[in-house]
Structure formats: C-alpha cells, structure tokens
Protein backbone atom coordinates (compact mmCIF):
# COMPACT_ATOMS: atom_id res chain seq x y z
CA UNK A 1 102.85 107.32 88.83
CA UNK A 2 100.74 106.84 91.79
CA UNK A 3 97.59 105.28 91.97
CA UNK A 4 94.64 107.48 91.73
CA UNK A 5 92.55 108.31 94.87
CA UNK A 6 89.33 107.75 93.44
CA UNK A 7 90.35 104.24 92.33
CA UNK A 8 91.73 103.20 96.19
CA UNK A 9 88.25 104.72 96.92
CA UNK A 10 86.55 101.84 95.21
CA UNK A 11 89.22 99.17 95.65
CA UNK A 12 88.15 96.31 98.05
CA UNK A 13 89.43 92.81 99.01
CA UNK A 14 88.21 90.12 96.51
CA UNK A 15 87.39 87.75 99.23
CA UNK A 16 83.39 87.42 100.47
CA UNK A 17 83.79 90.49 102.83
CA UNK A 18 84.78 92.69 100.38
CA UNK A 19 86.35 95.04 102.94
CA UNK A 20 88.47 98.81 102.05
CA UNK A 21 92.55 98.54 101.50
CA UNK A 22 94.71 100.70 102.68
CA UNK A 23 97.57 101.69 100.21
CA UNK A 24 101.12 101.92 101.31
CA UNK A 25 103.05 103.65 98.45
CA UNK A 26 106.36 102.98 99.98
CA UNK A 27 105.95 99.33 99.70
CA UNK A 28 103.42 99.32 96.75
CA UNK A 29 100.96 97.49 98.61
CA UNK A 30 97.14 97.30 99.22
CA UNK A 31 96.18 95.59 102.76
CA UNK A 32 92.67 94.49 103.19
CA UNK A 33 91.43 95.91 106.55
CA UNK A 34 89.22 92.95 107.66
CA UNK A 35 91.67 90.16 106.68
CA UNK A 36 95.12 91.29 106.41
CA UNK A 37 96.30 90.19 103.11
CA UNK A 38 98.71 91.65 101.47
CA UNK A 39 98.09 92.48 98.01
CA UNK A 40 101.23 93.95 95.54
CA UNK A 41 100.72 96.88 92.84
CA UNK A 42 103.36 96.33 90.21
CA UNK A 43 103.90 98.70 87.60
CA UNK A 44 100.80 101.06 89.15
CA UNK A 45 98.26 98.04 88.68
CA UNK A 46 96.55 96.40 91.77
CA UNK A 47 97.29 92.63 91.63
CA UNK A 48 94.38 91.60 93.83
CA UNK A 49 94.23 87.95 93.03
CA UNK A 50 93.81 85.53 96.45
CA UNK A 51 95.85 83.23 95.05
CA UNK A 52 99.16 85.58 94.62
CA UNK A 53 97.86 87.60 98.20
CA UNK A 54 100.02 87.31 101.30
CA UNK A 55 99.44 87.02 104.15
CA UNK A 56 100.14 89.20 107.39
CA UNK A 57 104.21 88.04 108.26
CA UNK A 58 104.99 86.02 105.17
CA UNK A 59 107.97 87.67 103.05
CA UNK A 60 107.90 88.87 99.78
C-alpha cells in the first residue's frame, strides 16, 4: 500500500520549521525540504521522530 496523497499533503518535518517532505516510494522515505533529513516509512507509517531521522549522506 502506498501512502495516501492527502496525508503527504499535510505531512511536515517535526523540527521548528515545519517545512513539506517529499516522498520517495522507491526508498520509502520522506525528506524534509528545508533541512534534509531523512525520515523512513516502515510498514506504510511515517516514522518522523528527530531522534531516529538521518541525515543527508549517512547510511541506512
């Protein structure tokens, strides 16, 4: 299952900007636009805790 446009619509980074993600269903990501973090979506849920984010060139 992929994850519903509407929801990516209203997704945002948890940090203070609170900027849009883009969604890469290939890699089951989220990336915050402002930021770069890289935020996982494991079994069709967005994991978008800071803590468990990476960031732009860290692996997996």
């Amino acid at each position: 299952m992929a994850l519903d446009p509407q929801l990516l619509d209203i997704l945002a980074c948890p940090d203070t900007h609170h900027a849009p993600l883009t969604h890469d269903a290939d890699a089951q990501t989220l990336t915050c636009t402002e930021c770069g973090r890289i935020f996982e979506v494991r079994d069709d849920i967005p994991v978008l805790l800071l803590d468990e984010a990476r960031r732009p060139g860290e692996k997996a």
